[in-house]
Protein backbone atom coordinates (compact mmCIF):
# COMPACT_ATOMS: atom_id res chain seq x y z
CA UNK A 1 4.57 -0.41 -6.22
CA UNK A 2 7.83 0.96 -4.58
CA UNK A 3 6.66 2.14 -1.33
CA UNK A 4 10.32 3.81 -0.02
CA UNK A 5 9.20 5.99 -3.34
CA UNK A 6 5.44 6.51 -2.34
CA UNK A 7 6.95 7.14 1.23
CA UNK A 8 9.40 9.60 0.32
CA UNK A 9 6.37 11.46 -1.98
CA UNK A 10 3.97 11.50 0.70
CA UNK A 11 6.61 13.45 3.00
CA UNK A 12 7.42 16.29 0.56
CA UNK A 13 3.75 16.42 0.15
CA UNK A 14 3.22 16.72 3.79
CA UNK A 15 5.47 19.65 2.87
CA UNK A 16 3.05 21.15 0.44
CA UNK A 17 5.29 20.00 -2.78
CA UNK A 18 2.48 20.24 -5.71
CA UNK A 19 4.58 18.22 -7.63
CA UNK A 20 4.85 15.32 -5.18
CA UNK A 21 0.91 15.47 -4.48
CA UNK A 22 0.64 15.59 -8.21
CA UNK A 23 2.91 12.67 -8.79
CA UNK A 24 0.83 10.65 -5.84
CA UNK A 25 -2.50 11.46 -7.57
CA UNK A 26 -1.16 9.60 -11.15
CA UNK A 27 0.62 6.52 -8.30
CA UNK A 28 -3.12 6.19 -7.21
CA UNK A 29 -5.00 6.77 -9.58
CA UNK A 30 -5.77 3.40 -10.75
CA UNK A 31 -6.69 1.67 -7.70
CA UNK A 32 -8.88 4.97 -7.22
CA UNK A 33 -10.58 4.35 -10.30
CA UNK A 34 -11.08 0.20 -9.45
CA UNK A 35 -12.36 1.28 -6.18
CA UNK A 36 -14.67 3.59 -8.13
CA UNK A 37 -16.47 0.90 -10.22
CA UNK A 38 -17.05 -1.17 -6.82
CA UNK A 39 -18.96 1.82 -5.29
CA UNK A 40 -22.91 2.51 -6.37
CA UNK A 41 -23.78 6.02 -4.52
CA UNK A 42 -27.50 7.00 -5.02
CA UNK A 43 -27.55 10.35 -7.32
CA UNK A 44 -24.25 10.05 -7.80
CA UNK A 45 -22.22 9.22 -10.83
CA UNK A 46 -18.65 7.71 -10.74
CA UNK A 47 -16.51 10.67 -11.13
CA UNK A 48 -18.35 12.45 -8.79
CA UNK A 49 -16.98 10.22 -6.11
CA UNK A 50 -13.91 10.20 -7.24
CA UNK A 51 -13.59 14.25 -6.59
């Protein structure tokens, strides 16, 4: 992962850039989803906690 890259995203997101918090979404999104399948929430179902 290139963090100066994540970095620079996360600051134009700070900036409300949709793109950038789009584009940080799809960086995440996998360790989001392995976090996911670690997690057992009573009543809940895995992309509910995701949301």
């Amino acid at each position: 992962m290139d963090y100066k890259y994540i970095e620079s995203l996360v600051k134009l997101a700070k900036e409300k850039d949709i793109e950038a918090q789009e584009l940080l979404v799809e960086e995440f999104k996998p360790i989001i989803y392995g976090l996911t399948k670690k997690i057992s929430a009573s009543g809940y179902e895995r992309e509910d906690l995701i949301i």
